[in-house]
PDB file of N, CA and C in Angstrom:
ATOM      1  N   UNK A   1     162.638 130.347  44.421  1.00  0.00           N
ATOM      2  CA  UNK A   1     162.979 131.311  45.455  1.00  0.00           C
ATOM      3  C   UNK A   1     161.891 131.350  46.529  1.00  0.00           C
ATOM      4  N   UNK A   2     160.535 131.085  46.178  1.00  0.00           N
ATOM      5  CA  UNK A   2     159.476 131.165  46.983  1.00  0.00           C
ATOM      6  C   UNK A   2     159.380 130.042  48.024  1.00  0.00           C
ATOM      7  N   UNK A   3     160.026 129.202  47.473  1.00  0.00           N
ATOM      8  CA  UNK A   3     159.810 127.339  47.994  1.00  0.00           C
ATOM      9  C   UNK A   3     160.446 127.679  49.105  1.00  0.00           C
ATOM     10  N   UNK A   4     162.357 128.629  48.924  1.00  0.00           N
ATOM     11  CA  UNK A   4     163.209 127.959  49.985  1.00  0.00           C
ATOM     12  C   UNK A   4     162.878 129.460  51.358  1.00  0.00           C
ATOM     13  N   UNK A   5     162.397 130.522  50.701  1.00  0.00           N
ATOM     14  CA  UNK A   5     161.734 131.648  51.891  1.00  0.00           C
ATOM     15  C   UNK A   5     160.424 130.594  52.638  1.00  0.00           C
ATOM     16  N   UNK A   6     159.715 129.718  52.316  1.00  0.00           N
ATOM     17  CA  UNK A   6     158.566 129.107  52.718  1.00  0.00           C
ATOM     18  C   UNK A   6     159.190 128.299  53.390  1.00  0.00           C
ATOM     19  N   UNK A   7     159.839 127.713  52.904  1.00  0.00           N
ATOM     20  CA  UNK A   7     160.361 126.240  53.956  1.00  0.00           C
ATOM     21  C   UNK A   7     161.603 126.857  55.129  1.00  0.00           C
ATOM     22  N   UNK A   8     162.121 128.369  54.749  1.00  0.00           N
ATOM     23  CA  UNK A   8     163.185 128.861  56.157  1.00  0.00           C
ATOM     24  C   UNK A   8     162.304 129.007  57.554  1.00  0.00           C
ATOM     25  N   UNK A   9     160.729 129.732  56.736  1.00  0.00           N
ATOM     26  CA  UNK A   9     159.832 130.284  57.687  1.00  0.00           C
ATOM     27  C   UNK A   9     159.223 129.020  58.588  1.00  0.00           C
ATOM     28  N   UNK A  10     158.749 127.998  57.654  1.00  0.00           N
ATOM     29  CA  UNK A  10     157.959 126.876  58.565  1.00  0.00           C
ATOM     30  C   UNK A  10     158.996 126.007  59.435  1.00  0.00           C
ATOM     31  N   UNK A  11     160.226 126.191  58.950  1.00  0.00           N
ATOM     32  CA  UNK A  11     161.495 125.355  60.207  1.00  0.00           C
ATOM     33  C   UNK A  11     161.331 126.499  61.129  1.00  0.00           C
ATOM     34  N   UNK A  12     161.833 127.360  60.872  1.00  0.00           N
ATOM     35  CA  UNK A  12     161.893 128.868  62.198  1.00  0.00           C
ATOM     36  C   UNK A  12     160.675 128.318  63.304  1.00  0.00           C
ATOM     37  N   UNK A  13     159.288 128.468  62.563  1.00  0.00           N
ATOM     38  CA  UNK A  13     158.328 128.045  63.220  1.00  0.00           C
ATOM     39  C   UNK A  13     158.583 126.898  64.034  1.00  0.00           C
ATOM     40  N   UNK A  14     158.698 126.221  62.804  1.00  0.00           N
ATOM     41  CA  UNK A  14     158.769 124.756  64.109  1.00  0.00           C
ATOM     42  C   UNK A  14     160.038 124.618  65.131  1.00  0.00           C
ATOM     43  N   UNK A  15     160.960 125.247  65.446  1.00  0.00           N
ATOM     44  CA  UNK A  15     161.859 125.548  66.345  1.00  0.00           C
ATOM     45  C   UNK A  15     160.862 126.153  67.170  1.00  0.00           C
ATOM     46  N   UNK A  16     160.661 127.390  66.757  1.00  0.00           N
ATOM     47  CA  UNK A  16     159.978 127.967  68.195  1.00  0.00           C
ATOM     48  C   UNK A  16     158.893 127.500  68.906  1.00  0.00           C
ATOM     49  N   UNK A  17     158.145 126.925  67.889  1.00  0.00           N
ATOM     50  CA  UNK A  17     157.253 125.783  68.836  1.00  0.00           C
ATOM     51  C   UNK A  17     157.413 124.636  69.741  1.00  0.00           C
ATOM     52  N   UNK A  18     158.896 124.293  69.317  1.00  0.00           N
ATOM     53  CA  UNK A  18     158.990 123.635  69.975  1.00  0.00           C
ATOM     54  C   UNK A  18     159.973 123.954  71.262  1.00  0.00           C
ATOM     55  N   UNK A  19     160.602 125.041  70.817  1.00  0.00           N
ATOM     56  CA  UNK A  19     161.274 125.700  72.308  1.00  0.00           C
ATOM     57  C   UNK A  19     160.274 125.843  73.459  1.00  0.00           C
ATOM     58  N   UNK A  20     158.912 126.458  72.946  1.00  0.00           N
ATOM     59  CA  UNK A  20     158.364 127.088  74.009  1.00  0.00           C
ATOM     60  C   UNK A  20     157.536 125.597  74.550  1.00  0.00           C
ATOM     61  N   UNK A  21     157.905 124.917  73.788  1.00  0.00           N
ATOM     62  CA  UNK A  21     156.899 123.093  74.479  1.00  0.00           C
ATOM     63  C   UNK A  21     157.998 123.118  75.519  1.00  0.00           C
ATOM     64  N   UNK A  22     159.363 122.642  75.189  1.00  0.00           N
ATOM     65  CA  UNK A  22     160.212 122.426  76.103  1.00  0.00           C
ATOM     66  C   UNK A  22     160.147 123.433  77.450  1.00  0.00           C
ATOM     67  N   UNK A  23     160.270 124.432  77.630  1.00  0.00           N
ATOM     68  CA  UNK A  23     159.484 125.459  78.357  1.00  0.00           C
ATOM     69  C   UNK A  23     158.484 125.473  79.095  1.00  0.00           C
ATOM     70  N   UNK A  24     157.557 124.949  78.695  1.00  0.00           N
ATOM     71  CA  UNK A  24     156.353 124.549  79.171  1.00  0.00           C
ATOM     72  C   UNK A  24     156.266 123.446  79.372  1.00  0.00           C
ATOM     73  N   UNK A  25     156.496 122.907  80.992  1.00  0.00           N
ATOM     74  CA  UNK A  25     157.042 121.340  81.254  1.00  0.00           C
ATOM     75  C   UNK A  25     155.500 121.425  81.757  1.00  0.00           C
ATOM     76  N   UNK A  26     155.125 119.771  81.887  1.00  0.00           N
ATOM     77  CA  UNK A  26     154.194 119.783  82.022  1.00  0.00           C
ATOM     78  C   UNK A  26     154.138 119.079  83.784  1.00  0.00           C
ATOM     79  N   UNK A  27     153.582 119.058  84.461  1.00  0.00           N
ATOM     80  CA  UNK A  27     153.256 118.639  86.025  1.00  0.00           C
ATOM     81  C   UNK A  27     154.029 117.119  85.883  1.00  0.00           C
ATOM     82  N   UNK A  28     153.713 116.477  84.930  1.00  0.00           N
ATOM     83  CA  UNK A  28     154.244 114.783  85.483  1.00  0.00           C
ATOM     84  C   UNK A  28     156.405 115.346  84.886  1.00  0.00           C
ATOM     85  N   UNK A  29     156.328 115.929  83.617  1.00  0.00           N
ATOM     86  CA  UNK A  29     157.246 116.026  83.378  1.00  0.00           C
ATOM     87  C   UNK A  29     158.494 117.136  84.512  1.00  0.00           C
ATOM     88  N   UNK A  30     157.648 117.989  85.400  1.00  0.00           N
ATOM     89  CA  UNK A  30     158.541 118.483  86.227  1.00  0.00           C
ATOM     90  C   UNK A  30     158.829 117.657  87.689  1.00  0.00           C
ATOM     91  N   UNK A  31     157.579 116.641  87.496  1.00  0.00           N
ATOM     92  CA  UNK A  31     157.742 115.612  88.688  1.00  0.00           C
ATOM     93  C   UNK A  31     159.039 114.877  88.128  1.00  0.00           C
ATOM     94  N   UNK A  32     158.696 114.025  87.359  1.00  0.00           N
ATOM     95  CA  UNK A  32     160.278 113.370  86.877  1.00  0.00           C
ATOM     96  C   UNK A  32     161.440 113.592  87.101  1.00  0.00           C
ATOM     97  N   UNK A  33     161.580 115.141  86.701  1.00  0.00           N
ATOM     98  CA  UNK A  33     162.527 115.500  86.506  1.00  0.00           C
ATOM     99  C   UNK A  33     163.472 115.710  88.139  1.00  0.00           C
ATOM    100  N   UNK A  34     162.597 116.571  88.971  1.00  0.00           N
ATOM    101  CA  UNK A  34     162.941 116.991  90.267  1.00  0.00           C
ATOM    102  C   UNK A  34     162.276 116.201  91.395  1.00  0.00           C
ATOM    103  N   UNK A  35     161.507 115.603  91.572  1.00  0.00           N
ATOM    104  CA  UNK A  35     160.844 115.050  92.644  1.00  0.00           C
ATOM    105  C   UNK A  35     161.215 113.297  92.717  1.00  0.00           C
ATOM    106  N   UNK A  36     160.645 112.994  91.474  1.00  0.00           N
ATOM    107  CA  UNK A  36     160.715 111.232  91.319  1.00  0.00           C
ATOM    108  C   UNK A  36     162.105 110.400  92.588  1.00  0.00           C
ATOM    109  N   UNK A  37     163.357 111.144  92.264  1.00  0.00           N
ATOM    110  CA  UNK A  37     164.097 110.734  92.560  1.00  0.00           C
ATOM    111  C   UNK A  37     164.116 109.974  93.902  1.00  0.00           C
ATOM    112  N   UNK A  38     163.791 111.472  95.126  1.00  0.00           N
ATOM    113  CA  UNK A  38     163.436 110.927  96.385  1.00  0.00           C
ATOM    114  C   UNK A  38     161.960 110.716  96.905  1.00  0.00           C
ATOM    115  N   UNK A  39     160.980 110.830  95.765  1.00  0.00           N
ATOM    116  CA  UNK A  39     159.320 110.850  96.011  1.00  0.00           C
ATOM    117  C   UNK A  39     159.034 109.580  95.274  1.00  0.00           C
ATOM    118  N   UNK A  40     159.571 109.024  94.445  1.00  0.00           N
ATOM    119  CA  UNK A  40     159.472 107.488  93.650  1.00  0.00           C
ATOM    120  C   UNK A  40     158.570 107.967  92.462  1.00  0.00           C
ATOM    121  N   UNK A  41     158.644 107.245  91.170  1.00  0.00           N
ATOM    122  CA  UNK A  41     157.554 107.337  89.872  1.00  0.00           C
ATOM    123  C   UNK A  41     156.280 107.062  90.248  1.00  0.00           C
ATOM    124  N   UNK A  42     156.122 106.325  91.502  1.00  0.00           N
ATOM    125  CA  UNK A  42     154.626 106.629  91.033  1.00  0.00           C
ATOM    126  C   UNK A  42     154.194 107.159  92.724  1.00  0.00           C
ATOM    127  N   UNK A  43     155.000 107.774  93.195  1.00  0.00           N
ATOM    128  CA  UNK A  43     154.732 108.639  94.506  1.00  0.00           C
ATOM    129  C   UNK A  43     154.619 107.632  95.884  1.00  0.00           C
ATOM    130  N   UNK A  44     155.546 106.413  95.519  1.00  0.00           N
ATOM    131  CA  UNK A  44     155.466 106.038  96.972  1.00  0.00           C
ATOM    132  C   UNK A  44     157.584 105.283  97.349  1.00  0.00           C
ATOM    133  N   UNK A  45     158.491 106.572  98.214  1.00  0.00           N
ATOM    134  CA  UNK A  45     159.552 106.409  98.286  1.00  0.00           C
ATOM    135  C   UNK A  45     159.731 104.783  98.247  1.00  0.00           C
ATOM    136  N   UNK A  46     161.423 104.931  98.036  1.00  0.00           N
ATOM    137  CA  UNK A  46     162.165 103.354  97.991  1.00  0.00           C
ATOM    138  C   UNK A  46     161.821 103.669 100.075  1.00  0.00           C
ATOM    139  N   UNK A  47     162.390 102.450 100.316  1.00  0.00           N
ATOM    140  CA  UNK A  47     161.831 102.459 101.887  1.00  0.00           C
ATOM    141  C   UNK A  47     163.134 103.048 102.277  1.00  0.00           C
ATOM    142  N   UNK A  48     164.024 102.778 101.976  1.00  0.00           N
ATOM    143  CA  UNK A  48     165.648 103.159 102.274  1.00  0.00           C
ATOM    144  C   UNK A  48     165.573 105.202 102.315  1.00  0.00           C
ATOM    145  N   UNK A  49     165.345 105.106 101.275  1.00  0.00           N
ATOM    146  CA  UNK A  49     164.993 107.059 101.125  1.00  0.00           C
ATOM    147  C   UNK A  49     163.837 107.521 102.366  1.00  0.00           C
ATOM    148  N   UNK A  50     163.155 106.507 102.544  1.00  0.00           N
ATOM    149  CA  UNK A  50     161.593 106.956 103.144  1.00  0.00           C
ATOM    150  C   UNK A  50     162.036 107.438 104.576  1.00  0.00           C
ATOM    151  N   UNK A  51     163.250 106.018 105.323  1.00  0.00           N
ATOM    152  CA  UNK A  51     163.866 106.398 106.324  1.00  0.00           C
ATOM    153  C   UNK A  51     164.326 107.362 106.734  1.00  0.00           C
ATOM    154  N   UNK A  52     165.676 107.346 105.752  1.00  0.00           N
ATOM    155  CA  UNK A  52     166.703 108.250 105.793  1.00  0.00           C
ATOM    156  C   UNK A  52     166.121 109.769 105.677  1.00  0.00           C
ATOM    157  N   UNK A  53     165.352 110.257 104.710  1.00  0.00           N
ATOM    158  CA  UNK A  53     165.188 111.869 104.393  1.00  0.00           C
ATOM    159  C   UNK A  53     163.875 111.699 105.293  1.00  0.00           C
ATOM    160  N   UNK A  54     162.769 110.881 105.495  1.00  0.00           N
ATOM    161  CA  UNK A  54     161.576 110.658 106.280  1.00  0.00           C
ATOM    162  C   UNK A  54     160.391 111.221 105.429  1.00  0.00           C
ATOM    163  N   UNK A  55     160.973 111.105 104.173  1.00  0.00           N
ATOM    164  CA  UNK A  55     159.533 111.064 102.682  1.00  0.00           C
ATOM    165  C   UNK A  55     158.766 109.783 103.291  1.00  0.00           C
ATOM    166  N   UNK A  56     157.006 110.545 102.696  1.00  0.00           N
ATOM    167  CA  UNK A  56     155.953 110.058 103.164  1.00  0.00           C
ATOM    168  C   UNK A  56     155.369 109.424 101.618  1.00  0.00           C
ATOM    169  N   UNK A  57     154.793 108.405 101.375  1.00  0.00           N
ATOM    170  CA  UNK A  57     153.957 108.119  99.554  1.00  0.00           C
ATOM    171  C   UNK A  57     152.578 109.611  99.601  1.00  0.00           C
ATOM    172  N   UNK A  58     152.717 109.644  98.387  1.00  0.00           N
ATOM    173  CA  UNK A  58     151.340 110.601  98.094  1.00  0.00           C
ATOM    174  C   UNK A  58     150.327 110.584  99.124  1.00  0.00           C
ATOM    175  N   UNK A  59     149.927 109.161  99.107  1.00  0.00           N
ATOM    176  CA  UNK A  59     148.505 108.635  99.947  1.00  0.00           C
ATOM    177  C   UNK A  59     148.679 108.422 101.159  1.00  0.00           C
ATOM    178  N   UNK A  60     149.918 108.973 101.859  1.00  0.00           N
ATOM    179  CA  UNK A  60     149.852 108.686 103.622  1.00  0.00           C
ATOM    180  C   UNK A  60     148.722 109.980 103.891  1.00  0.00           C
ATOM    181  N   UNK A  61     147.536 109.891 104.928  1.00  0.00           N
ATOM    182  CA  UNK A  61     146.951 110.999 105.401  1.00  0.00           C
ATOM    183  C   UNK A  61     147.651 112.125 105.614  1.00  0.00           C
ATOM    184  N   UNK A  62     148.908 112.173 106.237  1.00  0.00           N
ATOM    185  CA  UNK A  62     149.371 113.395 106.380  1.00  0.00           C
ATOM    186  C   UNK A  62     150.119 114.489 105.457  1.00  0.00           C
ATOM    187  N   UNK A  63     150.337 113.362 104.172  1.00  0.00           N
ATOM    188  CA  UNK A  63     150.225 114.092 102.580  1.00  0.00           C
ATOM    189  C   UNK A  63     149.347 115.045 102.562  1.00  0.00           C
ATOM    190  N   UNK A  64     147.842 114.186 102.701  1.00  0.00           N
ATOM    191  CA  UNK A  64     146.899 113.930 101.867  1.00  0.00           C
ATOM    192  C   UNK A  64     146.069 115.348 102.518  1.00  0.00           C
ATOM    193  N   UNK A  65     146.304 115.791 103.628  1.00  0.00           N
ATOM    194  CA  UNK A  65     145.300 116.788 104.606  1.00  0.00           C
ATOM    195  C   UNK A  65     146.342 118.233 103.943  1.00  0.00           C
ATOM    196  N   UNK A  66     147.534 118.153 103.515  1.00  0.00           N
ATOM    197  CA  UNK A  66     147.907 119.224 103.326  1.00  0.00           C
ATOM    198  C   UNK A  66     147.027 120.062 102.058  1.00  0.00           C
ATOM    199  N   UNK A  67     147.390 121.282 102.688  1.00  0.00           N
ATOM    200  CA  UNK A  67     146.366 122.349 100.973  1.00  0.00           C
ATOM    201  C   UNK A  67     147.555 122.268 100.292  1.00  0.00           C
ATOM    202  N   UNK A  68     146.889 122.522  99.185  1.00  0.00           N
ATOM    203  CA  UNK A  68     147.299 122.858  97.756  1.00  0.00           C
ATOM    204  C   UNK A  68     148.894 123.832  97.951  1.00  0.00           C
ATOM    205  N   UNK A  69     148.335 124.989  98.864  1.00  0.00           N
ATOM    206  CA  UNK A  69     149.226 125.959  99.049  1.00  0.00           C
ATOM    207  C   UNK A  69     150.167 125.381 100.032  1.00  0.00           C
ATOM    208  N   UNK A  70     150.013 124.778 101.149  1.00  0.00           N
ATOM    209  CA  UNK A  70     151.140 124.404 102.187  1.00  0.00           C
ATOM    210  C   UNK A  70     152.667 123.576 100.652  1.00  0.00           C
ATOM    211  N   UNK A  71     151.856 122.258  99.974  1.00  0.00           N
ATOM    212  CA  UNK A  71     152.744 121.924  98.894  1.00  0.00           C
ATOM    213  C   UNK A  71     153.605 122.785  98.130  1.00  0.00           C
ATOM    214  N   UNK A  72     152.480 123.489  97.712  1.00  0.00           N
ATOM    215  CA  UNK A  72     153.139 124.685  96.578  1.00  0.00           C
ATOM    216  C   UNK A  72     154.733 125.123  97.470  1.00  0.00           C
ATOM    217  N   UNK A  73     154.042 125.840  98.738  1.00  0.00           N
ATOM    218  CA  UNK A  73     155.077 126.488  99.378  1.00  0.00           C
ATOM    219  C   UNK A  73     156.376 125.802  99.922  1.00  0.00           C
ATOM    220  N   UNK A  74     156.382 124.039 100.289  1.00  0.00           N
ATOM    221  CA  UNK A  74     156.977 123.079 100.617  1.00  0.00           C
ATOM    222  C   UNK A  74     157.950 122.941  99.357  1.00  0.00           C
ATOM    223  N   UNK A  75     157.507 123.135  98.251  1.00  0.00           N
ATOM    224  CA  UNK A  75     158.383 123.109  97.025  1.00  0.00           C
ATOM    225  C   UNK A  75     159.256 123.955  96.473  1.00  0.00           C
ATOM    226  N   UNK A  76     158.669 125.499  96.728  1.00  0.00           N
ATOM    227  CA  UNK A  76     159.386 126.872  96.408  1.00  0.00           C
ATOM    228  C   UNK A  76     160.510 126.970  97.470  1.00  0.00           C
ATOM    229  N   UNK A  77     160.055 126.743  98.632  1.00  0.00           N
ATOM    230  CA  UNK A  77     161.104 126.754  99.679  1.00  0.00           C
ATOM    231  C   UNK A  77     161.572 125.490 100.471  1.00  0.00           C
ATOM    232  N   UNK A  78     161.079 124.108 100.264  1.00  0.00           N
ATOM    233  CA  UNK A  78     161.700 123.132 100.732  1.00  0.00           C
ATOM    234  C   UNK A  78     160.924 123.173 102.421  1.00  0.00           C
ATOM    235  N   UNK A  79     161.073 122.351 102.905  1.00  0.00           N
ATOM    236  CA  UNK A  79     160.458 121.499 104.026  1.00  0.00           C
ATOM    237  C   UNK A  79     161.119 120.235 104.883  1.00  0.00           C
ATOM    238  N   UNK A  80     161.786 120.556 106.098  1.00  0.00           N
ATOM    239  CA  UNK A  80     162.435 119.633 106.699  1.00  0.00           C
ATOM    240  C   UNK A  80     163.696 119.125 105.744  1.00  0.00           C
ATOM    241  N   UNK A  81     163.722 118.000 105.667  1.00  0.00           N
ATOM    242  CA  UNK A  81     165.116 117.729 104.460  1.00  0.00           C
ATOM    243  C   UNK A  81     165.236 118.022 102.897  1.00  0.00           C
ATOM    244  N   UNK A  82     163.783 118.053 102.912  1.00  0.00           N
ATOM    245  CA  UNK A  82     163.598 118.085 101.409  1.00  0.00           C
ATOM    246  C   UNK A  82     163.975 120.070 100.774  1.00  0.00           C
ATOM    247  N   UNK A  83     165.187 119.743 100.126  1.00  0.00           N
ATOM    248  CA  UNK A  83     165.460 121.485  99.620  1.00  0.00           C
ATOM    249  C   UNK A  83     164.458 122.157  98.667  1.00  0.00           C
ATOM    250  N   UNK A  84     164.571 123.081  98.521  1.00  0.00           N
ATOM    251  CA  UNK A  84     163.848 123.836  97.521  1.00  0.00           C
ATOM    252  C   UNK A  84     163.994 123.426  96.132  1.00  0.00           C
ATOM    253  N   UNK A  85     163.175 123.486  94.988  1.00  0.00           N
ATOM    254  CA  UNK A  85     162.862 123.500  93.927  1.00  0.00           C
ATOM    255  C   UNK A  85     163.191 124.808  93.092  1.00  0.00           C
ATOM    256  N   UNK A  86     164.762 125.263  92.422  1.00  0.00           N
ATOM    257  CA  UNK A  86     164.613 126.261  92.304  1.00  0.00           C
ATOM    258  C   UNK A  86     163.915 126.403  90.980  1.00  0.00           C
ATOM    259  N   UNK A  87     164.231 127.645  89.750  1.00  0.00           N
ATOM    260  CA  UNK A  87     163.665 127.451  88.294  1.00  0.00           C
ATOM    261  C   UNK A  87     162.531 127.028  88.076  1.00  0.00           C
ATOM    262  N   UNK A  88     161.456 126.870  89.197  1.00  0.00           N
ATOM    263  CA  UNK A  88     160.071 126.725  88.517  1.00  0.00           C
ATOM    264  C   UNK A  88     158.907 127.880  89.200  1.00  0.00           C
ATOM    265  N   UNK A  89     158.755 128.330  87.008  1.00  0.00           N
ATOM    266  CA  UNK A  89     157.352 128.969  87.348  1.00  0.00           C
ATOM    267  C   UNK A  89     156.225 128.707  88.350  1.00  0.00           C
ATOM    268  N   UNK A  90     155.577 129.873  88.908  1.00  0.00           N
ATOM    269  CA  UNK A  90     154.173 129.775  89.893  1.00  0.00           C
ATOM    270  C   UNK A  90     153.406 128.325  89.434  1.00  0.00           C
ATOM    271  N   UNK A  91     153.662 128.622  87.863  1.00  0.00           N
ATOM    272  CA  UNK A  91     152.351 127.291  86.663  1.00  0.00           C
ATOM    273  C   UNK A  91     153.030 125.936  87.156  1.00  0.00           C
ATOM    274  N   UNK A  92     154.369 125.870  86.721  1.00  0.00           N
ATOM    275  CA  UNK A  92     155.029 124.725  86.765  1.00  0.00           C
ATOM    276  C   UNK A  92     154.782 124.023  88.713  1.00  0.00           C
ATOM    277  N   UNK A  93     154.797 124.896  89.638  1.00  0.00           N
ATOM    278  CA  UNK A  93     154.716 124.589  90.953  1.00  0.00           C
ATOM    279  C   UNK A  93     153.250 124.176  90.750  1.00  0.00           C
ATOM    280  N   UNK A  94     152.195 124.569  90.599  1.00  0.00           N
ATOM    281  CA  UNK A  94     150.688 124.354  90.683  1.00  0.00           C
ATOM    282  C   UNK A  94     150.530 123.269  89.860  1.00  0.00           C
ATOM    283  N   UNK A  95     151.186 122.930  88.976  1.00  0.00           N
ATOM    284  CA  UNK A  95     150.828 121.879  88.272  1.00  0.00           C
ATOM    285  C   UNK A  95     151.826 120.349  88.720  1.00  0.00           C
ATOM    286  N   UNK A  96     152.943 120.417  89.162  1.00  0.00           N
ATOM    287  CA  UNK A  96     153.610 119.316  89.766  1.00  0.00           C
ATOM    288  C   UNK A  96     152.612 119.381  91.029  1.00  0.00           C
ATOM    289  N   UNK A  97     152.484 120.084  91.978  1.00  0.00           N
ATOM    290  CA  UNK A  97     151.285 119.440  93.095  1.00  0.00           C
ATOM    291  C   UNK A  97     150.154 119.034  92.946  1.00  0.00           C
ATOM    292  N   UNK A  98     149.581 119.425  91.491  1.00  0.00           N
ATOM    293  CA  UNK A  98     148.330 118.903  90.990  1.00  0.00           C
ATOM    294  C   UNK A  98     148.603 117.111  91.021  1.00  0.00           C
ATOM    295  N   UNK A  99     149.975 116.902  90.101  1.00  0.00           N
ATOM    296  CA  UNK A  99     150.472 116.098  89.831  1.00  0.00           C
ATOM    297  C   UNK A  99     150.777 114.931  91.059  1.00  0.00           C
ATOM    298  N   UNK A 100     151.441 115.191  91.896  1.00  0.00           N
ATOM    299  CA  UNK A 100     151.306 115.072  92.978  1.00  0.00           C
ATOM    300  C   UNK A 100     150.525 114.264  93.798  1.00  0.00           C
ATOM    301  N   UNK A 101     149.762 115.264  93.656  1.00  0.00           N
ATOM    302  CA  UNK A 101     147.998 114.795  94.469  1.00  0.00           C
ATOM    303  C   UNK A 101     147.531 113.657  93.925  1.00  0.00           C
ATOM    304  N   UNK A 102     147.671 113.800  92.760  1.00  0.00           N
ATOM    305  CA  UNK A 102     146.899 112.697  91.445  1.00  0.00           C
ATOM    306  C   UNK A 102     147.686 110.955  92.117  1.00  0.00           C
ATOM    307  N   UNK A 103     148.893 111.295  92.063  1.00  0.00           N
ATOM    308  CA  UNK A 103     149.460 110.201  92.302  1.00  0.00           C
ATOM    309  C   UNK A 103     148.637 109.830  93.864  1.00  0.00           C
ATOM    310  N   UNK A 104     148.611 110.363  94.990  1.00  0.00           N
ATOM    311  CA  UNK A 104     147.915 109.691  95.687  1.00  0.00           C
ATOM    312  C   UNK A 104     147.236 109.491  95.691  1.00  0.00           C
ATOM    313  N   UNK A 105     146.075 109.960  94.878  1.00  0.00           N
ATOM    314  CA  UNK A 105     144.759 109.216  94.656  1.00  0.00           C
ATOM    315  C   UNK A 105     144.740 107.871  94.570  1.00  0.00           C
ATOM    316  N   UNK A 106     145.693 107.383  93.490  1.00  0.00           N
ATOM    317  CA  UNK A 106     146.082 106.018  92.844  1.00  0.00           C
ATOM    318  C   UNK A 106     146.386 104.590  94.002  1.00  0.00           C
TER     319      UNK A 106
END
């Protein structure tokens, strides 16, 4: 009786641990998900997208001079063609532009 109360509790657990992982996306994983598409995997557009919507790679200077906050805010509310980002936490926004950034370094 003790075994199968022990083993209901440590599955329960491990569900909720892992709900709140899923939850907690991480900067490359909310890039993927929402950005990659028209920003490319490793932050530099297909040239066809680059045209058409007029996406810049991570590392063009005029990325690169924006703050932290102009991004953040470019994402919550969208910027020229690019729409808003809805469903993401303050964390999740600060950490995809971290993300972001990183890629133009590269």
């Amino acid at each position: 009786m003790m075994k199968s109360i022990r083993s209901k509790v440590v599955l329960a657990a491990a569900f909720a641990v892992a709900g709140a992982m899923c939850f907690a996306q991480s900067g490359e994983a909310v890039y993927k998900a929402h950005c990659q598409s028209c920003h490319g995997a490793t932050g530099v557009p297909n040239p066809g997208i680059a045209k058409i919507l007029g996406v810049k790679p991570a590392s063009d200077p005029s990325i690169k001079s924006l703050s932290e906050a102009q991004m953040a805010a470019a994402v919550k509310n969208g910027k020229g063609k690019m729409k808003p980002v809805a469903g993401l936490s303050d964390a999740q926004v600060k950490e995809v532009v971290a993300y972001f950034r990183e890629l133009g370094k590269k």
